[in-house]
Protein backbone atom coordinates (compact mmCIF):
# COMPACT_ATOMS: atom_id res chain seq x y z
CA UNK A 1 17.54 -8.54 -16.77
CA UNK A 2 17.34 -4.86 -17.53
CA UNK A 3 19.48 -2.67 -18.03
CA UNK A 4 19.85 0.89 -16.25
CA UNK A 5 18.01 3.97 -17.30
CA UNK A 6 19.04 7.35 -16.51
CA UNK A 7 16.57 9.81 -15.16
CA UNK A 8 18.55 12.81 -14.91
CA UNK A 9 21.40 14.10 -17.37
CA UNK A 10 24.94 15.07 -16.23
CA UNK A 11 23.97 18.75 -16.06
CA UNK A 12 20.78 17.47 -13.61
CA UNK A 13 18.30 18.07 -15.97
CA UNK A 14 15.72 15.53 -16.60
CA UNK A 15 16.04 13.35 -19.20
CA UNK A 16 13.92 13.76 -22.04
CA UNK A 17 10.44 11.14 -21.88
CA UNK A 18 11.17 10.13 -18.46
CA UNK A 19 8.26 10.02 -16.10
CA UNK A 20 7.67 8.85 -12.52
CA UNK A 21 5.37 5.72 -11.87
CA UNK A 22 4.08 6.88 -8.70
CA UNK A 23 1.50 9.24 -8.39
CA UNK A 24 2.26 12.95 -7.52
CA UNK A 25 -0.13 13.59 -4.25
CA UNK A 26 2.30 10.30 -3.39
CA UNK A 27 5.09 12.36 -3.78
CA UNK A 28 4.15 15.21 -2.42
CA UNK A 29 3.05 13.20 1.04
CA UNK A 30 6.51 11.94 1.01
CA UNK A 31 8.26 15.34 0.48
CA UNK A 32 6.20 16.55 3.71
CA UNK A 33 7.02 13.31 6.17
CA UNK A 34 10.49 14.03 4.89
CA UNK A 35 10.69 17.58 5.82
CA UNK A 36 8.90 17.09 8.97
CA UNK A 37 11.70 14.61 9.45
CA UNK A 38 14.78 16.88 8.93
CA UNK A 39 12.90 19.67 10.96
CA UNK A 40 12.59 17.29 13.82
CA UNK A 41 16.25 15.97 12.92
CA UNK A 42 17.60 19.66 13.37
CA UNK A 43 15.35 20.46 16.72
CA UNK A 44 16.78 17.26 18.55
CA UNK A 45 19.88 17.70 17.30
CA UNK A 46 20.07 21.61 18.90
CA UNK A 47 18.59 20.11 22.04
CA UNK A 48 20.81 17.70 22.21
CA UNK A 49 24.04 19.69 22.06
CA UNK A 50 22.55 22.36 24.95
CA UNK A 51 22.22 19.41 27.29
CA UNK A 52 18.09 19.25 26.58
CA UNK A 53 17.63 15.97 25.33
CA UNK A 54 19.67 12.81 25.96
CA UNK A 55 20.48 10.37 23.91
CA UNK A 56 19.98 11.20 20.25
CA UNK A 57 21.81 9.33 16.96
């Protein structure tokens, strides 16, 4: 079993030799779907509290 490893220091700086295994343009696909999903997140949620959109959780 291994034991943790810390990615980011206290102050939230990255630690020094860390790297990602996954592949930026992976990344960066997943940082769009999840900003597509907060911007469709907000949009439902405003809907939703003027009475536009029913049932939303």
């Amino acid at each position: 079993m291994q034991g943790r490893r810390s990615v980011l220091l206290p102050d939230g700086t990255i630690a020094a030799g860390a790297k990602s295994r996954m592949e930026e343009e992976f990344l960066l696909e997943a940082l769009r779907w999840m900003m597509k999903s907060r911007l469709y997140d907000q949009r439902v949620i405003a809907l939703q509290r003027q009475g536009q959109f029913g049932v939303f959780s």
